[in-house]
Protein backbone atom coordinates (compact mmCIF):
# COMPACT_ATOMS: atom_id res chain seq x y z
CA UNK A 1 -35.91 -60.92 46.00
CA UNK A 2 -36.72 -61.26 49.40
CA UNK A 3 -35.62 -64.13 51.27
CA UNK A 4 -39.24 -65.98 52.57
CA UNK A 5 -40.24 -66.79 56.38
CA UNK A 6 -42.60 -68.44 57.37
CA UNK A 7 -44.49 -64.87 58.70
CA UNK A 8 -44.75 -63.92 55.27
CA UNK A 9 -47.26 -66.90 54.21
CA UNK A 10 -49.63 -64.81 56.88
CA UNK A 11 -48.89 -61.80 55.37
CA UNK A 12 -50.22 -62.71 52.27
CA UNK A 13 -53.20 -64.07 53.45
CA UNK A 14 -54.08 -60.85 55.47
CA UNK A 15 -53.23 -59.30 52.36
CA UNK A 16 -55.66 -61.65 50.28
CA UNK A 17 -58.62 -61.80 53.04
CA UNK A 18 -58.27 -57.86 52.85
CA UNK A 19 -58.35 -57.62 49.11
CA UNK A 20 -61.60 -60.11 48.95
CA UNK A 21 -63.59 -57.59 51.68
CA UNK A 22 -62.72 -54.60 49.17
CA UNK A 23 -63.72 -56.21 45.96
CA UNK A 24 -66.99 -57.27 47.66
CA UNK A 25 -67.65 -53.76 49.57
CA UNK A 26 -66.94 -52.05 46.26
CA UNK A 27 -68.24 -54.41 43.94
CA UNK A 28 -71.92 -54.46 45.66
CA UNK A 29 -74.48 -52.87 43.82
CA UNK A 30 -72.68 -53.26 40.03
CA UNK A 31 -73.06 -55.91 37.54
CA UNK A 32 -69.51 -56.98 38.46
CA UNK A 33 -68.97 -60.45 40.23
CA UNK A 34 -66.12 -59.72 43.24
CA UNK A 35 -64.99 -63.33 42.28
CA UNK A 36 -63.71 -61.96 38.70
CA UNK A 37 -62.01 -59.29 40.74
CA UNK A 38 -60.14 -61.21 42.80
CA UNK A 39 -59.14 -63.32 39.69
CA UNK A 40 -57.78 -59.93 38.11
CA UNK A 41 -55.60 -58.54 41.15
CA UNK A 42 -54.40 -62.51 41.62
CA UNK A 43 -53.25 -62.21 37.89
CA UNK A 44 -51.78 -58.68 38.71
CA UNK A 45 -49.78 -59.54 41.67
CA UNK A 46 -48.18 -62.60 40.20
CA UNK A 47 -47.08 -60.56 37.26
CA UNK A 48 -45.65 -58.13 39.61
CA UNK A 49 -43.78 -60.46 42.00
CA UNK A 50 -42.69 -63.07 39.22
CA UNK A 51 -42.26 -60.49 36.17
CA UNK A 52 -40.57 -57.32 37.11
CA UNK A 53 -37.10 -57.15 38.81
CA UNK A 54 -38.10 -55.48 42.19
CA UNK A 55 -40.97 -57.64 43.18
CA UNK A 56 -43.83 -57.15 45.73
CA UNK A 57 -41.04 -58.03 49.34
CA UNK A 58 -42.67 -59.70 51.53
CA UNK A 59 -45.71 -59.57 49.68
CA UNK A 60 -44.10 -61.60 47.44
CA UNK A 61 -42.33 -63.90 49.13
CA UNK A 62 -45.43 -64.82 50.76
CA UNK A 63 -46.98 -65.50 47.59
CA UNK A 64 -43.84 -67.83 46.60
CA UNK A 65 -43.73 -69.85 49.26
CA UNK A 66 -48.36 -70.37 48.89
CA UNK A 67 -46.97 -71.16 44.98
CA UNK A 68 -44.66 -73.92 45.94
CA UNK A 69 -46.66 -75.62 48.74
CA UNK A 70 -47.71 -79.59 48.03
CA UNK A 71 -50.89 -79.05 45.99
CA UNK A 72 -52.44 -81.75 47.28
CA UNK A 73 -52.31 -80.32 51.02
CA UNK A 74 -54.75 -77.29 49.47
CA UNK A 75 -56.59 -79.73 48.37
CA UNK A 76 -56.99 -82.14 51.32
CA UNK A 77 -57.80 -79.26 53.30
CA UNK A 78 -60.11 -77.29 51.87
CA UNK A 79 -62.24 -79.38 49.40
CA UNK A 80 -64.05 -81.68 52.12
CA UNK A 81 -65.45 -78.55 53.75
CA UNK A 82 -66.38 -76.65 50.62
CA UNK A 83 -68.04 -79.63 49.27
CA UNK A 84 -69.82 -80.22 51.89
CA UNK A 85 -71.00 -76.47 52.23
CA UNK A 86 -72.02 -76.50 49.51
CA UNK A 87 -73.99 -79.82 49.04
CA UNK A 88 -75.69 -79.39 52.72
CA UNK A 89 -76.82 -75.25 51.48
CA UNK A 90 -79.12 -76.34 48.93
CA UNK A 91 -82.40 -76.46 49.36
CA UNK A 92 -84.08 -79.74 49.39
CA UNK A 93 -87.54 -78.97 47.39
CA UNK A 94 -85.62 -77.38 44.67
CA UNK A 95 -83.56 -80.27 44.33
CA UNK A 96 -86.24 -83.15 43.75
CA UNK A 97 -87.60 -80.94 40.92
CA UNK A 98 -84.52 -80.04 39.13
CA UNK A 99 -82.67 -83.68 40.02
CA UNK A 100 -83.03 -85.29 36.18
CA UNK A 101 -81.79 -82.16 34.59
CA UNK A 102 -78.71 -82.12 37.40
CA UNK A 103 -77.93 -85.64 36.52
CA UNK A 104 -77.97 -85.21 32.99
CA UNK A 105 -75.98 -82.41 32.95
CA UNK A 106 -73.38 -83.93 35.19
CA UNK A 107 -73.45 -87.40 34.14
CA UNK A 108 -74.26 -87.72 30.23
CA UNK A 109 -73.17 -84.16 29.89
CA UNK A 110 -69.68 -84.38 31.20
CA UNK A 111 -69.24 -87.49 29.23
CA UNK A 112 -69.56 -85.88 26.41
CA UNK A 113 -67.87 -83.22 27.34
CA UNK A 114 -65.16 -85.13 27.98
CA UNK A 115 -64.82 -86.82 24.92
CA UNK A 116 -65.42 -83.71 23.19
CA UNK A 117 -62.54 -82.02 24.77
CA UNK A 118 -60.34 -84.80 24.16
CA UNK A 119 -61.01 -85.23 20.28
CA UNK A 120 -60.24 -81.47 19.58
CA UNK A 121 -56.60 -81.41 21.98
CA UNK A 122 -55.70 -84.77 19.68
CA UNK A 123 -56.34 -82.89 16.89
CA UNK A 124 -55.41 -79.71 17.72
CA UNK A 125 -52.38 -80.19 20.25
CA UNK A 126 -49.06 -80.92 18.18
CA UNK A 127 -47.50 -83.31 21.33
CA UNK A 128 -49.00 -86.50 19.43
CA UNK A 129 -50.61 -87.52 22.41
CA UNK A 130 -52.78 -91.41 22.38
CA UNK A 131 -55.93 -91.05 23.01
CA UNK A 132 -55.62 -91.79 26.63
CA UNK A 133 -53.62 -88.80 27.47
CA UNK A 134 -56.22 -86.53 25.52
CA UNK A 135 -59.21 -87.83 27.10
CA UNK A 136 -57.49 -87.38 30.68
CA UNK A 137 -56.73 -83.75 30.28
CA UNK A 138 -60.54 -83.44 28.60
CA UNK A 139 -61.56 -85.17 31.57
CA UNK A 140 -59.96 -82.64 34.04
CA UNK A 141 -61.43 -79.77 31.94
CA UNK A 142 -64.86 -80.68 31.92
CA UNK A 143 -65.49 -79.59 35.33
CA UNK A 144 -66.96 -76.63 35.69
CA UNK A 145 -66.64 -73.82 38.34
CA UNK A 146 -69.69 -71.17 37.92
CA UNK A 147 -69.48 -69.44 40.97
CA UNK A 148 -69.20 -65.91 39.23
CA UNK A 149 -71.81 -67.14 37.01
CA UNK A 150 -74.21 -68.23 39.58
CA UNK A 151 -73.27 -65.06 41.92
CA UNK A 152 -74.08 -62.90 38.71
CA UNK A 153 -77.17 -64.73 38.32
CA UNK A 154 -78.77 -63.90 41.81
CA UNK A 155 -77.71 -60.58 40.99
CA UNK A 156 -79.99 -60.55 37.96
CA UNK A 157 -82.72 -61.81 39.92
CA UNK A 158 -83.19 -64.99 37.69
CA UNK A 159 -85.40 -67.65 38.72
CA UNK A 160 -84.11 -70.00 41.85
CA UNK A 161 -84.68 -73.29 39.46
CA UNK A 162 -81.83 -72.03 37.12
CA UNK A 163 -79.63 -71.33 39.67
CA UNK A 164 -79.84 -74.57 41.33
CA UNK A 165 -79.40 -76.98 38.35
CA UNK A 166 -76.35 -74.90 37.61
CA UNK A 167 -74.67 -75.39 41.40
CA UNK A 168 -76.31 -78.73 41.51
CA UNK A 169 -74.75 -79.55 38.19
CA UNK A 170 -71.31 -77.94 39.26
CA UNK A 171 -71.42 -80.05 42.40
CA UNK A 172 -72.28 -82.89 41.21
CA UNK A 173 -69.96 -82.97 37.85
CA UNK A 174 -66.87 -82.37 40.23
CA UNK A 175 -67.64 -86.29 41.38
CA UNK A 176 -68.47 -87.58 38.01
CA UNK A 177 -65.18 -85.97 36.53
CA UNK A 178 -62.65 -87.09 39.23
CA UNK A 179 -64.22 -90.75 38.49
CA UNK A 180 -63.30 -90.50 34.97
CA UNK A 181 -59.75 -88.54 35.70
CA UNK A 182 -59.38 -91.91 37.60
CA UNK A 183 -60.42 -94.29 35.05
CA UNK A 184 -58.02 -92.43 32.44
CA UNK A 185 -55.26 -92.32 34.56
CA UNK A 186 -55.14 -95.25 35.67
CA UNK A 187 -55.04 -95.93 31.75
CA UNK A 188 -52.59 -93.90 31.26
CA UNK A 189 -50.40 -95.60 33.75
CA UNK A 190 -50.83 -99.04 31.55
CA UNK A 191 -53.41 -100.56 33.83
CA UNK A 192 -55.55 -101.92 29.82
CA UNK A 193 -59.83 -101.69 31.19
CA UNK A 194 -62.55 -103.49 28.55
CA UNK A 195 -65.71 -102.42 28.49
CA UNK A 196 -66.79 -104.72 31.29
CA UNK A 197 -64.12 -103.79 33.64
CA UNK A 198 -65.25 -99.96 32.44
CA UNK A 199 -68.23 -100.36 33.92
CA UNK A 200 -67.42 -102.40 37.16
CA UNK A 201 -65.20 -99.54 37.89
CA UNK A 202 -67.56 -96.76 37.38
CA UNK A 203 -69.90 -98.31 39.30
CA UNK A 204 -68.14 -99.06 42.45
CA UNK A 205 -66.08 -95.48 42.62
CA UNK A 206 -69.48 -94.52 42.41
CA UNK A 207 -71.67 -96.48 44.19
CA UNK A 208 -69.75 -97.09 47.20
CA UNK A 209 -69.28 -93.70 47.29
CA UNK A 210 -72.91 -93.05 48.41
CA UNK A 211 -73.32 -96.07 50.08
CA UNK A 212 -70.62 -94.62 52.37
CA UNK A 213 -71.79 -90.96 52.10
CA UNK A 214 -74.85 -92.71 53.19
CA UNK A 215 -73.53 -94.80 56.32
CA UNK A 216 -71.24 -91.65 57.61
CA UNK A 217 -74.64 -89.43 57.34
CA UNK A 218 -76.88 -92.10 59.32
CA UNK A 219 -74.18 -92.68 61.71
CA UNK A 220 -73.60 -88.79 62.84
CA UNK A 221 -77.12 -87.90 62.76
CA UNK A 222 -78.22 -90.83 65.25
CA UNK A 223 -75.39 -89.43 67.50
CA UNK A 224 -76.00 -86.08 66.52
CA UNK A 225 -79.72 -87.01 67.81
CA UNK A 226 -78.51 -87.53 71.65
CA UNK A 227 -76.76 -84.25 71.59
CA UNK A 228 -79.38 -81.26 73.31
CA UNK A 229 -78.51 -77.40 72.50
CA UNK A 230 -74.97 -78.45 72.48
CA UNK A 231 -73.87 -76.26 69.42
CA UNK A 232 -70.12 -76.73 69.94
CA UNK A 233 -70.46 -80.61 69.59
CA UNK A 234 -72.75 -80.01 66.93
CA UNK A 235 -70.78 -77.91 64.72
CA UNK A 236 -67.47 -80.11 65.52
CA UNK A 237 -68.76 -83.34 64.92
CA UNK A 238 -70.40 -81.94 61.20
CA UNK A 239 -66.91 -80.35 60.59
CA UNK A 240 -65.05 -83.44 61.09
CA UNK A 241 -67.57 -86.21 59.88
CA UNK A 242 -66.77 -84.26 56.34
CA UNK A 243 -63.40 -84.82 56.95
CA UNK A 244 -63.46 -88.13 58.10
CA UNK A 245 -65.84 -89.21 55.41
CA UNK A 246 -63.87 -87.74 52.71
CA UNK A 247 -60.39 -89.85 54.02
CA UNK A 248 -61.82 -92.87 54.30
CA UNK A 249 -63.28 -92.89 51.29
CA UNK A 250 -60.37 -91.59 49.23
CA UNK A 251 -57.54 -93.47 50.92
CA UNK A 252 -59.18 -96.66 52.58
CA UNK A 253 -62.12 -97.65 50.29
CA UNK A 254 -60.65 -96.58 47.51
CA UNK A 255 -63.86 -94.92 45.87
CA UNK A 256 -64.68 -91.42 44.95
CA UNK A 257 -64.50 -88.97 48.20
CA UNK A 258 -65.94 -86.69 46.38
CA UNK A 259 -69.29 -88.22 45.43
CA UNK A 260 -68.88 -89.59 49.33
CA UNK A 261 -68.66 -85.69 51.33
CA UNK A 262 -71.38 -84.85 48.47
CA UNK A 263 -73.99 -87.09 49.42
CA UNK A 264 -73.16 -86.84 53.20
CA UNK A 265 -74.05 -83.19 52.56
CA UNK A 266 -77.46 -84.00 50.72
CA UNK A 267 -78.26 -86.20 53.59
CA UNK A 268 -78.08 -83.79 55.90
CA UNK A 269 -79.48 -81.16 54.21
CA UNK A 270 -82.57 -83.50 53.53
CA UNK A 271 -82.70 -85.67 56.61
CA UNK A 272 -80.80 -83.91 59.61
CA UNK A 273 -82.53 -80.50 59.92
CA UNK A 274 -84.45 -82.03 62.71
CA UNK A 275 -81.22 -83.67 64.43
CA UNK A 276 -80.29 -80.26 65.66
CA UNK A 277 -82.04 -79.11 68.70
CA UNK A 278 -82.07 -75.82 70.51
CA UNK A 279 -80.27 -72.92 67.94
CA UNK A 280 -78.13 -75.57 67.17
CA UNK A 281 -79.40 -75.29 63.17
CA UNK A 282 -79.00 -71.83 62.81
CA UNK A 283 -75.29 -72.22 64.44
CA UNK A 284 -74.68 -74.40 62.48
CA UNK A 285 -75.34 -72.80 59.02
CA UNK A 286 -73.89 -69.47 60.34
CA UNK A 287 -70.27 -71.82 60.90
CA UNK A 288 -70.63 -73.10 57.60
CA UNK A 289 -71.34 -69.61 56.00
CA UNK A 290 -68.86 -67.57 57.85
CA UNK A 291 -66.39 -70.75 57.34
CA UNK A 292 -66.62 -70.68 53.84
């Protein structure tokens, strides 16, 4: 094995960003999603570098050291900006008519879900887990990624409505299902809820979430408003109000940051188009798209 450098984290990304352009170049025209792709060569090179005896050098050692880094450093970094990519993307009309069918899906639905998943690993699993444990992991299962669904979907040519309530529904269950992974682990931790202190926490994880998704999204667009053809302040000041938003909410407030970059990306997808002047719109979603 290889000893790892630092030099060799870049490596692999090259390597990755590289492998990513080929699936999609190839990939374009067939009923294959690039996404699944990449999923199959990530399976293929761990299995190389972590099952055989040579290894991939410094291939390998690049993806070691991306293995072992703090998990929740990937996540602090990239999920504010994908979130809010993808919440401030959709397209405004086709939310308001597929909003109940979101909700449902994301709300009701994951609860069931969630319960669902956690009966069957009680009953299935043979760790004798409580029922706290089992709804947790249920909890962390029952959100949903579809992006080689909804990728294979436009491919297909099916109807935009269908497509949005399945991103909408994948966005918006990623908020709902952190809530609960809260609520259960917080359970799980011996902190005993009722049903009364159920609901008072549901609701203000949730609540203040978009109350503050709501005051960091009035805020930036009223400054955002004295800003003309500027498209560097523009673009900066969207890429770190996600940021921003998502911290305070998370670490400060203590409510869902989630639900809070979410509906700061709503907001400005339904109430800041007109903030930007000059190009600075177009800019702006070409950052996002080439971003993420």
């Amino acid at each position: 094995m290889v000893d790892a450098s630092p030099d060799d984290a870049v490596v692999f990304v090259g390597v990755s960003l590289l492998l990513g352009i080929a699936s999609r170049h190839f990939l374009r025209g067939t009923r294959v999603p690039y996404t699944v792709a990449l999923l199959i060569l990530g399976v293929a090179m761990g299995s190389l570098e972590y099952g055989t005896s040579t290894g991939l050098g410094k291939l390998g050692a690049g993806i070691r050291l991306w293995a072992n880094i703090n998990p929740n450093l990937l996540l602090s970094v990239f999920l504010p900006a994908l979130l809010f990519e993808s919440s401030f993307s959709m397209e405004v009309h086709q939310i308001k008519k597929c909003m109940v069918q979101m909700v449902l899906l994301a709300g009701p639905g994951v609860l069931i879900s969630t319960f669902a998943l956690g009966a069957a690993l009680k009953t299935v699993f043979p760790y004798n887990w409580d029922w706290k444990t089992s709804l947790l992991l249920g909890g962390l299962l029952s959100a949903t990624d579809p992006v080689a669904v909804v990728a294979l979907l436009k491919e297909l040519g099916a109807s935009k409505k269908l497509s949005t309530i399945i991103e909408g529904e994948s966005l918006m269950n990623d908020g709902t299902a952190i809530v609960v992974y809260q609520l259960f682990y917080q359970m799980v931790l011996g902190k005993s809820f009722n049903v009364g202190d159920v609901i008072k926490f549901l609701s203000q994880v949730s609540l203040g979430a978009v109350a503050m998704g709501l005051a960091f999204g009035i805020a930036s667009v009223l400054w955002l408003g004295f800003i003309f053809n500027d498209t560097v302040i523009e673009i900066a000041l969207t890429l770190a109000v996600s940021y921003i938003a998502f911290f305070t909410a998370q670490d400060a407030a203590e409510v869902s940051g989630v639900l809070t970059v979410m509906t700061l990306g709503m907001f400005y997808a339904a109430f800041a188009r007109t903030a930007f002047k000059g190009d600075g719109q177009q800019s702006l979603h070409h950052f996002w798209q080439v971003l993420l």
